[in-house]
PDB file of N, CA and C in Angstrom:
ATOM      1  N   UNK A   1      68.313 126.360  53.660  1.00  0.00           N
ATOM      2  CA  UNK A   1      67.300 127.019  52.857  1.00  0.00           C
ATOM      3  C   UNK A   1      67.959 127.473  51.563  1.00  0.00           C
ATOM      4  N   UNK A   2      67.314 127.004  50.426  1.00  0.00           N
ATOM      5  CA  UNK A   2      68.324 127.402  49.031  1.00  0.00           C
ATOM      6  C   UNK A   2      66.766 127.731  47.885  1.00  0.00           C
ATOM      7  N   UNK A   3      66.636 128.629  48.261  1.00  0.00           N
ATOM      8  CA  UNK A   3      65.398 129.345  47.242  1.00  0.00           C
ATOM      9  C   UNK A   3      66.086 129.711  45.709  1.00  0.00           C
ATOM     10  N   UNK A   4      67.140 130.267  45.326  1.00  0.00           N
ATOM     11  CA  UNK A   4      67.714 130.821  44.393  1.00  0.00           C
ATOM     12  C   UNK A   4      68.088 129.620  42.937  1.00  0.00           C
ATOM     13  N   UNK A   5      67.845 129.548  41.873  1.00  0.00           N
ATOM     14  CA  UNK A   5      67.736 128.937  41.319  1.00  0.00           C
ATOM     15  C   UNK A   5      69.730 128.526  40.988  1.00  0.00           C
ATOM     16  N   UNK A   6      69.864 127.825  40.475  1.00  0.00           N
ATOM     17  CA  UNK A   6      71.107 127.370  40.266  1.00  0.00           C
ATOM     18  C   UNK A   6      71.051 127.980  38.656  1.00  0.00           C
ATOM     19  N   UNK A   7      72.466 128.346  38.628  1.00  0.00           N
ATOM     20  CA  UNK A   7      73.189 129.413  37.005  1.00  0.00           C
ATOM     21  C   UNK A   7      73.862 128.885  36.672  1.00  0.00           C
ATOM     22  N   UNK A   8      74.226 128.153  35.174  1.00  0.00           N
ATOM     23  CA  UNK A   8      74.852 127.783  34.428  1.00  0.00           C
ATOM     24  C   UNK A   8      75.246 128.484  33.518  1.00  0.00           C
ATOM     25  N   UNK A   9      76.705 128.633  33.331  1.00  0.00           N
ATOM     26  CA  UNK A   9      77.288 129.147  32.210  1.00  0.00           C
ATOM     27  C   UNK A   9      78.704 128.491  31.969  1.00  0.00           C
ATOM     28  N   UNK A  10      78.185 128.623  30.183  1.00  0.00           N
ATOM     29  CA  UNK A  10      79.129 126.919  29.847  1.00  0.00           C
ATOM     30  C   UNK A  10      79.461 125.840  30.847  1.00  0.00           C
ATOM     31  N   UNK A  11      80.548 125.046  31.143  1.00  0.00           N
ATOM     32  CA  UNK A  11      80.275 124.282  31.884  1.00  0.00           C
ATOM     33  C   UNK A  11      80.450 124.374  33.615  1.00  0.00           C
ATOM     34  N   UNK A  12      80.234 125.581  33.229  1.00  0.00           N
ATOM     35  CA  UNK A  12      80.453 125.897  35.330  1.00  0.00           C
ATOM     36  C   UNK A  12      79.062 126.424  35.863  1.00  0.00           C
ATOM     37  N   UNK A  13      78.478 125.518  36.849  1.00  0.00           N
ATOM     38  CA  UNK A  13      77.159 125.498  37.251  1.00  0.00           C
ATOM     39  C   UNK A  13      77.174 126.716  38.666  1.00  0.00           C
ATOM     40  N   UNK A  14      76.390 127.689  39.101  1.00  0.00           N
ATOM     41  CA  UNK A  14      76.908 128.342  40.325  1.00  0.00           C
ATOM     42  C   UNK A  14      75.625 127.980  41.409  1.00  0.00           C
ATOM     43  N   UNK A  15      75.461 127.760  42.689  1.00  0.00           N
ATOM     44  CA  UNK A  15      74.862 127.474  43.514  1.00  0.00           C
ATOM     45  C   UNK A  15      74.988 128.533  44.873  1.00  0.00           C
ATOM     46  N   UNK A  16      74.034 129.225  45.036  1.00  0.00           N
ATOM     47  CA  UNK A  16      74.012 129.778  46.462  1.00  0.00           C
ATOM     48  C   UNK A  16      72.712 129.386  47.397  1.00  0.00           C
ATOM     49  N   UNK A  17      73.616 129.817  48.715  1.00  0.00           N
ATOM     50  CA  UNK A  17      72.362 129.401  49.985  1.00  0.00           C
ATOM     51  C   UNK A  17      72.209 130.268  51.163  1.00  0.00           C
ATOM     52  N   UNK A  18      71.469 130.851  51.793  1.00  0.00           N
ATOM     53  CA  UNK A  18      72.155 131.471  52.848  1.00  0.00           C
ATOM     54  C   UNK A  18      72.531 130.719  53.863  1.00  0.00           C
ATOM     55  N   UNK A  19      72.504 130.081  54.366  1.00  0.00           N
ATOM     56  CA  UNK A  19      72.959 129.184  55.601  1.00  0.00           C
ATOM     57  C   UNK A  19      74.760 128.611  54.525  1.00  0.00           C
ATOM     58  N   UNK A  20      75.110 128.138  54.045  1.00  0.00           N
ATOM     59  CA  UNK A  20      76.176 126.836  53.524  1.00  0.00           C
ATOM     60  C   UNK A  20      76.626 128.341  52.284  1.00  0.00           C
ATOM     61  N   UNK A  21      76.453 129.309  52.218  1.00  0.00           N
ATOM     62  CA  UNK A  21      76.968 130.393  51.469  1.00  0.00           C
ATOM     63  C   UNK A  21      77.329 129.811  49.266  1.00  0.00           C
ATOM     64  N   UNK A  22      78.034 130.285  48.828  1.00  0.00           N
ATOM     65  CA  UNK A  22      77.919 129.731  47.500  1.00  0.00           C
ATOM     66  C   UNK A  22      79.392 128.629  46.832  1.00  0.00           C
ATOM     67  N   UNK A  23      78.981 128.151  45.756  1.00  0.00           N
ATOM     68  CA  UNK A  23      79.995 127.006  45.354  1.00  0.00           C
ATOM     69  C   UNK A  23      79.904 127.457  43.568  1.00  0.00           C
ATOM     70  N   UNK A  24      80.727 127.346  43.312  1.00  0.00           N
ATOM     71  CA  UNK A  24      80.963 126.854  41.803  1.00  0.00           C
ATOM     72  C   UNK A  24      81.306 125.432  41.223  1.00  0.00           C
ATOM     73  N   UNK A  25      80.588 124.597  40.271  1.00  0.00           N
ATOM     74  CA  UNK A  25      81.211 123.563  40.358  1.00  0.00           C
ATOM     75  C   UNK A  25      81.426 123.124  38.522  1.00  0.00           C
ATOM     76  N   UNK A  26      82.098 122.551  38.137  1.00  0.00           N
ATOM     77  CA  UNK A  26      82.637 122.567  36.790  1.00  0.00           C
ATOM     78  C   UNK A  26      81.691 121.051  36.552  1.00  0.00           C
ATOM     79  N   UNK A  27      80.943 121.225  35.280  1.00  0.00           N
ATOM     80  CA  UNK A  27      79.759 119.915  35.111  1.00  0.00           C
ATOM     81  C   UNK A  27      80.603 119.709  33.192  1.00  0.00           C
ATOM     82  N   UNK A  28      81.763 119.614  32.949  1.00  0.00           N
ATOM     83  CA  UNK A  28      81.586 119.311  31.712  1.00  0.00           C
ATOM     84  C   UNK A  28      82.131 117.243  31.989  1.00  0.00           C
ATOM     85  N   UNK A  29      81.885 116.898  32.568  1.00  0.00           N
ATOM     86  CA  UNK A  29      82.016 115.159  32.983  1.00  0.00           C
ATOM     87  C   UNK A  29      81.388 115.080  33.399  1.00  0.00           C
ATOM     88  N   UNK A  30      81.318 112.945  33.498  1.00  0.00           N
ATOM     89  CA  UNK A  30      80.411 112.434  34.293  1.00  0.00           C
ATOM     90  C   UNK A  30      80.307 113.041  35.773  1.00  0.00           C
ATOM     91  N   UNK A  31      81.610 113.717  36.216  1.00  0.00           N
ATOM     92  CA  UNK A  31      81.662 113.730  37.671  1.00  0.00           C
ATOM     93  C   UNK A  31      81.868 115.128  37.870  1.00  0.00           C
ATOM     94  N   UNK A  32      80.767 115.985  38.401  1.00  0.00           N
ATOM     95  CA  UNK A  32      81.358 117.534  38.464  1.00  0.00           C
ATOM     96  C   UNK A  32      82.611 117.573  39.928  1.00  0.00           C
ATOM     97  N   UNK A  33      83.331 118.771  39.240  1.00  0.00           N
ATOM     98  CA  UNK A  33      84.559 119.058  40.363  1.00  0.00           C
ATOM     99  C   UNK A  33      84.286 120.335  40.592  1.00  0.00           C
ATOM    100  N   UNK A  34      84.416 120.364  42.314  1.00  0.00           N
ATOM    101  CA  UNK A  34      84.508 121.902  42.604  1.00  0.00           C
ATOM    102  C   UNK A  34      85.622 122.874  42.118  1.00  0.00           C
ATOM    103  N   UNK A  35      85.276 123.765  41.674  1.00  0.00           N
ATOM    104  CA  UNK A  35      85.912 124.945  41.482  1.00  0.00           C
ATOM    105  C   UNK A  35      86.278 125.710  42.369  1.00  0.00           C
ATOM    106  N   UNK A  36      85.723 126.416  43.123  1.00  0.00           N
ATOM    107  CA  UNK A  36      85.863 127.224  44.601  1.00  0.00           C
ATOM    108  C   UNK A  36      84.663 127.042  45.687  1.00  0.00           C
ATOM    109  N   UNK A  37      84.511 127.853  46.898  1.00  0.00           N
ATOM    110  CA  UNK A  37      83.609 127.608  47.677  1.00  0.00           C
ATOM    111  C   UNK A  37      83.533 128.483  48.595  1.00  0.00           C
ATOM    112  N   UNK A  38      82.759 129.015  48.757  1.00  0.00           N
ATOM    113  CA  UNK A  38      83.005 130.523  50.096  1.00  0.00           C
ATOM    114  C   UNK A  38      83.178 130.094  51.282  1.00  0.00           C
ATOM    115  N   UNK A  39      83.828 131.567  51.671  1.00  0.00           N
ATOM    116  CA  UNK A  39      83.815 130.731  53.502  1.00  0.00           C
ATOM    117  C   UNK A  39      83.074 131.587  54.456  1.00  0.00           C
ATOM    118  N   UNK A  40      82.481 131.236  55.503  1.00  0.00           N
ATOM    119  CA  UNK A  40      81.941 132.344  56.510  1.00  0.00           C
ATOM    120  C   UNK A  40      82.531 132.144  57.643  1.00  0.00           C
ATOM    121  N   UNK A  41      82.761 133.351  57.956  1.00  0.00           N
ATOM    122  CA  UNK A  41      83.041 133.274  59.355  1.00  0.00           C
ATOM    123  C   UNK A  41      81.925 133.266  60.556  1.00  0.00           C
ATOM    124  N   UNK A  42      81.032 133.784  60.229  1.00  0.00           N
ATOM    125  CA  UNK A  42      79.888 134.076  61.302  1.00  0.00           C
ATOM    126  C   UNK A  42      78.531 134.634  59.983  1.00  0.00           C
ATOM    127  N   UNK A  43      77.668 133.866  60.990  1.00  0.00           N
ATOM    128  CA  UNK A  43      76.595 134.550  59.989  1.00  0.00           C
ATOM    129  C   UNK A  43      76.330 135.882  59.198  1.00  0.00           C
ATOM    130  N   UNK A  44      77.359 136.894  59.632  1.00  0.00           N
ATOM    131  CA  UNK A  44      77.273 138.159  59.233  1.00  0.00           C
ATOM    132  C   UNK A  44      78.427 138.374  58.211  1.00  0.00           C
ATOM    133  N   UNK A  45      79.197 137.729  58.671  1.00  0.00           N
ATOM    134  CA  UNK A  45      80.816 138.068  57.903  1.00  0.00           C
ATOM    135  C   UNK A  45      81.146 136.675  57.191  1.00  0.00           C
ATOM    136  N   UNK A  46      80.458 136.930  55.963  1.00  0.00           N
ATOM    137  CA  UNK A  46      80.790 136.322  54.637  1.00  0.00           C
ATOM    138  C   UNK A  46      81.664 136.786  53.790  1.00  0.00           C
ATOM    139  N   UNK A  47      82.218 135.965  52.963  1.00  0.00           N
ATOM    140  CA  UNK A  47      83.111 136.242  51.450  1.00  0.00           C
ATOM    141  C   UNK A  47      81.982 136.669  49.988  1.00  0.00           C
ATOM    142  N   UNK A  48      81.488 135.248  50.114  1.00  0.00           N
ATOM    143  CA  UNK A  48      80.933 134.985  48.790  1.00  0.00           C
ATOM    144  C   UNK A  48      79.724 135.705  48.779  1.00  0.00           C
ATOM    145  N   UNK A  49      78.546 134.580  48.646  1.00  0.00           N
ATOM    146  CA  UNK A  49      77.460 134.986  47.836  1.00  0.00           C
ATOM    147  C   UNK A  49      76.181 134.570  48.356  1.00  0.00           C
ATOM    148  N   UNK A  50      75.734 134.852  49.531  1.00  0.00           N
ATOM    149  CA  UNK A  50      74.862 134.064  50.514  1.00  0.00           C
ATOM    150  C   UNK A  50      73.509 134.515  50.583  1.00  0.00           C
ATOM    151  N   UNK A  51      73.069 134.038  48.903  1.00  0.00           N
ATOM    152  CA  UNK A  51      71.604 134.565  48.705  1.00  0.00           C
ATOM    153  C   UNK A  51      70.185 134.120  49.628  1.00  0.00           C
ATOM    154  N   UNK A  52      69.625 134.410  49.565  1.00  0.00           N
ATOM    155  CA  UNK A  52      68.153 133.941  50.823  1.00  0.00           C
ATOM    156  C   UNK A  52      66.893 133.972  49.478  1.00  0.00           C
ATOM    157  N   UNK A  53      66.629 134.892  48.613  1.00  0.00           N
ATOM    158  CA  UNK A  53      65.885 134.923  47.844  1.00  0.00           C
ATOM    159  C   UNK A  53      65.623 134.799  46.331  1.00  0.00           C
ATOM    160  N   UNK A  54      66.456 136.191  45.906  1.00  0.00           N
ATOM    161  CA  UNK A  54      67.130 136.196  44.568  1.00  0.00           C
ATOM    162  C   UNK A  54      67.602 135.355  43.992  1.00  0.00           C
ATOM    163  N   UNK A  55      67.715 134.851  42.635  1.00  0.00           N
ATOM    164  CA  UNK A  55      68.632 134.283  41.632  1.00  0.00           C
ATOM    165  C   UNK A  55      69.886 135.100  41.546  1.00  0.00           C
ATOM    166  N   UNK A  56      70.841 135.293  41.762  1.00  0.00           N
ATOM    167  CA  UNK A  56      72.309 135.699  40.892  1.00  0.00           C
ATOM    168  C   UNK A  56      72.326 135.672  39.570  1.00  0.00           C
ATOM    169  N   UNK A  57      72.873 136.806  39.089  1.00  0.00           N
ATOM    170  CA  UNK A  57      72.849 136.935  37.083  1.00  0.00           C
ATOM    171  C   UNK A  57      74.258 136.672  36.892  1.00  0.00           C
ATOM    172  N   UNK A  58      74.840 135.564  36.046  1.00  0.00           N
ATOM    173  CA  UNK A  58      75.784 135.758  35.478  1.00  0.00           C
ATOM    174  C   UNK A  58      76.511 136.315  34.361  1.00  0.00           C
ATOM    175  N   UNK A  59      77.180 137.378  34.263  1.00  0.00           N
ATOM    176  CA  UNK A  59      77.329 138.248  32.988  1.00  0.00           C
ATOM    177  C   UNK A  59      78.415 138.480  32.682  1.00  0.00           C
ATOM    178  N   UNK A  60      79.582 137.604  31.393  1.00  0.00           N
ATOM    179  CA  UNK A  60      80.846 138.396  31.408  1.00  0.00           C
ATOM    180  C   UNK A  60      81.876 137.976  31.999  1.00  0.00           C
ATOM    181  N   UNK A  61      81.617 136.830  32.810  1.00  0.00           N
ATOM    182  CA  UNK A  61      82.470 136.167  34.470  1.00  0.00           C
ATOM    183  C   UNK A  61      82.299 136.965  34.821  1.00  0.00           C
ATOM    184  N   UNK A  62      81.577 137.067  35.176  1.00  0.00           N
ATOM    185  CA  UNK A  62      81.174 137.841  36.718  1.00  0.00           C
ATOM    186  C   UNK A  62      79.434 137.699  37.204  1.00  0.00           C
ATOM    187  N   UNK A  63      79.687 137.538  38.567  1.00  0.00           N
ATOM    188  CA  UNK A  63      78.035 137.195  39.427  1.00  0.00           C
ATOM    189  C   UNK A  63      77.702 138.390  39.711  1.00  0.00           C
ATOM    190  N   UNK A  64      76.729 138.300  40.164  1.00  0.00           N
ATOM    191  CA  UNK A  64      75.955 139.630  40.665  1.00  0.00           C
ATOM    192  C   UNK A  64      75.024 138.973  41.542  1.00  0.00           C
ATOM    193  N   UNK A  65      74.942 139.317  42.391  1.00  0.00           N
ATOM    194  CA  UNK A  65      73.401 139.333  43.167  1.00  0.00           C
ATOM    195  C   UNK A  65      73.539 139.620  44.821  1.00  0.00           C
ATOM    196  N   UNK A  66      72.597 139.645  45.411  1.00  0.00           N
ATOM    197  CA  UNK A  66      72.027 140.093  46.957  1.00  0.00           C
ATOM    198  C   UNK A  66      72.570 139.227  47.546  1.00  0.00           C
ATOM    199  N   UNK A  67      73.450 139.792  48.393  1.00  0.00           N
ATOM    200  CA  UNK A  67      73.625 138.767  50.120  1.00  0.00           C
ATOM    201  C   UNK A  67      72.407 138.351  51.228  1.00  0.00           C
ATOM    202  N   UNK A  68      73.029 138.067  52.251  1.00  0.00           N
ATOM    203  CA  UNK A  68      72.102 137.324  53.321  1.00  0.00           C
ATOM    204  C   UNK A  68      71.530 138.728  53.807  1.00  0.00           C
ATOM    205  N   UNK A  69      72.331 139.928  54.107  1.00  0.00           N
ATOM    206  CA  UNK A  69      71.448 141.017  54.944  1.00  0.00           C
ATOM    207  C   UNK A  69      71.557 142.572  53.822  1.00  0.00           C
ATOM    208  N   UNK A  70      71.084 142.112  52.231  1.00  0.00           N
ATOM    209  CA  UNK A  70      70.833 143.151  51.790  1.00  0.00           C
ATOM    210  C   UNK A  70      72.333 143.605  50.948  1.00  0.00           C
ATOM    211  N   UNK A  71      73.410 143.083  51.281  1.00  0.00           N
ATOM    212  CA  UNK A  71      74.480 143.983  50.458  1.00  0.00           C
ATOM    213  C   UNK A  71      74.230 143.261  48.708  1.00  0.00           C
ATOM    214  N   UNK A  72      74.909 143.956  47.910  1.00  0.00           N
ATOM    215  CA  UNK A  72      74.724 143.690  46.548  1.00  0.00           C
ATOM    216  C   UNK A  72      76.462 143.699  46.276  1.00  0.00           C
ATOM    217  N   UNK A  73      76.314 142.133  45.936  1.00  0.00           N
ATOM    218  CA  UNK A  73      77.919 141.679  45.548  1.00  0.00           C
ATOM    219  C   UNK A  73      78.213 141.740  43.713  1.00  0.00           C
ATOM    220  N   UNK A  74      79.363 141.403  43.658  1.00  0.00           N
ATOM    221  CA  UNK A  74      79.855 141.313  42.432  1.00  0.00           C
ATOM    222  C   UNK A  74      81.463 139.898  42.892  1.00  0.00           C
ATOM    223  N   UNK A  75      81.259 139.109  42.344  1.00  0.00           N
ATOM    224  CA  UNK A  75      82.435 138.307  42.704  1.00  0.00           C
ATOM    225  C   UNK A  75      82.516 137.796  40.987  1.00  0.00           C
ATOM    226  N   UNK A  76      83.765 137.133  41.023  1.00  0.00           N
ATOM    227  CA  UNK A  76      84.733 136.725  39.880  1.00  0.00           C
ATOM    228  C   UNK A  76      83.872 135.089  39.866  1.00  0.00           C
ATOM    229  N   UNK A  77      83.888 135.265  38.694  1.00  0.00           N
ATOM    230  CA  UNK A  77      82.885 133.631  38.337  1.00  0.00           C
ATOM    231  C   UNK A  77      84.100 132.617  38.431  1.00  0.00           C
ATOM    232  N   UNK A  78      85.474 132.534  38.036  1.00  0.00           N
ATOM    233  CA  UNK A  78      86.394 131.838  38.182  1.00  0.00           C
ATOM    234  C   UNK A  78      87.008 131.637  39.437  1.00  0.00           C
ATOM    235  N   UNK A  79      86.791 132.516  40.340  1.00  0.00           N
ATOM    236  CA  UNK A  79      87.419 132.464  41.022  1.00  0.00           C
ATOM    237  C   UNK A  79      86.697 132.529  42.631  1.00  0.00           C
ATOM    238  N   UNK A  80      85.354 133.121  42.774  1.00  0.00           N
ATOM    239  CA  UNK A  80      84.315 133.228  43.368  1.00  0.00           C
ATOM    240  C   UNK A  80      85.631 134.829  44.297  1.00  0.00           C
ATOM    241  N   UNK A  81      86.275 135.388  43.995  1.00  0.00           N
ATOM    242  CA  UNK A  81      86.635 136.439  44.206  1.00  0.00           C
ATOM    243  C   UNK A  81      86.015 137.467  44.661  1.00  0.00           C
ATOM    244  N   UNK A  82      85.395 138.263  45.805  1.00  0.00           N
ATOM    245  CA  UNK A  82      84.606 139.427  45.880  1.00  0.00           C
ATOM    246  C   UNK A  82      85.558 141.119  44.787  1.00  0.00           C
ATOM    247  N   UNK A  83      84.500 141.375  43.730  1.00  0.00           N
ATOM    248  CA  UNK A  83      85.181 142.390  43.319  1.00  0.00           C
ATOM    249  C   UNK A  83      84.600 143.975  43.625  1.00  0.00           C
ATOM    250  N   UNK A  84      83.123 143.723  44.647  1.00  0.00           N
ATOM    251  CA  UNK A  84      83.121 144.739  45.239  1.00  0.00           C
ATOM    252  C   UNK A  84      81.620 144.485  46.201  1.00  0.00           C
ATOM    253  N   UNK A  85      81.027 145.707  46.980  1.00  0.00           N
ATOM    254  CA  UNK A  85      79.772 145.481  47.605  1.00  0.00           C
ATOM    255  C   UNK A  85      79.135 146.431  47.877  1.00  0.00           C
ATOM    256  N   UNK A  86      77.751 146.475  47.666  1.00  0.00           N
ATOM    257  CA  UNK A  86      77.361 147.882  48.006  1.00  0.00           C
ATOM    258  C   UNK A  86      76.045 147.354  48.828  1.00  0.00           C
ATOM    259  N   UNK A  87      76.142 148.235  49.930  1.00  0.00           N
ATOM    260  CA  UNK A  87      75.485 148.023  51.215  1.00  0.00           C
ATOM    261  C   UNK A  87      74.308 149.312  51.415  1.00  0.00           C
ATOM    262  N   UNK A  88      73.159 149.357  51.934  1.00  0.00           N
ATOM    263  CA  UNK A  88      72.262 150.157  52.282  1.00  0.00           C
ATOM    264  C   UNK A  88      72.320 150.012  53.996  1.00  0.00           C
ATOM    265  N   UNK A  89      72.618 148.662  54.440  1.00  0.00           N
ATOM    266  CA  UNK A  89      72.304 148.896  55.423  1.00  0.00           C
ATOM    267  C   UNK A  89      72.614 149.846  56.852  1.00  0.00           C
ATOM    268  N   UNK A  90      71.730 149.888  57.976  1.00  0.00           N
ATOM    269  CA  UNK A  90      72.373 151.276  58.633  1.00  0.00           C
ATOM    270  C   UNK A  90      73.624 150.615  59.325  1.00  0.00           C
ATOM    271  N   UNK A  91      74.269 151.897  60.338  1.00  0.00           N
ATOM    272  CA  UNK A  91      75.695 151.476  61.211  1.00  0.00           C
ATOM    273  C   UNK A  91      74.459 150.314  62.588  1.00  0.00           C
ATOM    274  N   UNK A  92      76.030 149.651  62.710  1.00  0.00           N
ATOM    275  CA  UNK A  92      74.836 148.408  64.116  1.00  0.00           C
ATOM    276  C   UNK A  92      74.418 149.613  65.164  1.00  0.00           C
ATOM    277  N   UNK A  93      75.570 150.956  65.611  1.00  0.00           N
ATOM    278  CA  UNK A  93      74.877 151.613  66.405  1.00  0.00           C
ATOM    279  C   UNK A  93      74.921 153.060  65.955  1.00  0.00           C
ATOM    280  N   UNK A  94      73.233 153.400  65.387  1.00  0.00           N
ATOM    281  CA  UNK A  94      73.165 154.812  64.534  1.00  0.00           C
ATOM    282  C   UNK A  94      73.192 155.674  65.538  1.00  0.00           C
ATOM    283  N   UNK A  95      73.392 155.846  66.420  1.00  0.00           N
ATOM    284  CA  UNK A  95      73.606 157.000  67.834  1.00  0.00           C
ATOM    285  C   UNK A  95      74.936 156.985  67.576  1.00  0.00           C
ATOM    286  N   UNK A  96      75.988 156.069  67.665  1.00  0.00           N
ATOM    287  CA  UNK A  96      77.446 156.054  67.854  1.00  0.00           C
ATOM    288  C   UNK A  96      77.864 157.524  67.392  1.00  0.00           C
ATOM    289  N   UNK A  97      78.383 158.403  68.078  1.00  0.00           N
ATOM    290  CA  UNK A  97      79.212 159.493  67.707  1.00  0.00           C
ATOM    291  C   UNK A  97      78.307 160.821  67.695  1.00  0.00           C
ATOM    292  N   UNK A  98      77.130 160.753  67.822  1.00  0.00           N
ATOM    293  CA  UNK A  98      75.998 161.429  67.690  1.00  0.00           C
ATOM    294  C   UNK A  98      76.841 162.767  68.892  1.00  0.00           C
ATOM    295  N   UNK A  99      76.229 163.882  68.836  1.00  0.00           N
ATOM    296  CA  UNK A  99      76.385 164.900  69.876  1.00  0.00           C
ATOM    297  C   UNK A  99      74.908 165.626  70.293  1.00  0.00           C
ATOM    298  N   UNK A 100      74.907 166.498  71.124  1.00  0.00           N
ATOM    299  CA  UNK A 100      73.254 166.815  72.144  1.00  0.00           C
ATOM    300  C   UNK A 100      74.079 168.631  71.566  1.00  0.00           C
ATOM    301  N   UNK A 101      73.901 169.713  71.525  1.00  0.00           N
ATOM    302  CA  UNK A 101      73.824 170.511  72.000  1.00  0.00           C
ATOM    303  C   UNK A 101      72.812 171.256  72.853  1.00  0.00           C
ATOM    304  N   UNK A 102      71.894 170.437  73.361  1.00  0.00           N
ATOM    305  CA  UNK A 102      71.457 170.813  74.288  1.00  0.00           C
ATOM    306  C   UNK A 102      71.795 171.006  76.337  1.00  0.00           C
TER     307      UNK A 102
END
């Protein structure tokens, strides 16, 4: 499933998906060459950029946009590098550590 439009800046094209996660690929030839490529480990525990909806903005070298479950990345356009993430979502168990004084 690849809803997110593909980003070009100068000759490096960026592509994300949530299932196959994101690629950079260099289009100034007949023949584009990959640049980098994320890796996942499990559907939850990604590197890159594993959009489901959103477009990604490129600004500056640097990406921006929404992961597969809501976090908001920032990775290195050269390098597909994570340079940070900010997450809303809750803990897997929101009781964990909880206490009763009753």
């Amino acid at each position: 499933m690849a809803i997110p439009s593909p980003r070009k800046s100068g000759d490096l094209l960026f592509l994300t998906s949530f299932y196959n996660g994101s690629l950079m690929l260099r289009v100034d030839s007949d023949k584009p060459s990959l640049v980098w490529q994320s890796k996942k480990v499990s559907e939850m525990d990604t590197d890159g950029l594993h959009s489901v909806m959103s477009t990604p903005v490129l600004e500056n070298g640097y990406i921006y946009g929404s992961c597969s479950y809501g976090q908001f990345r920032c990775l290195k356009a050269d390098t597909g590098e994570r340079v940070w993430e900010r997450s809303n979502r809750p803990p897997a168990n929101p009781c964990a550590g909880a206490t009763s004084s009753l």
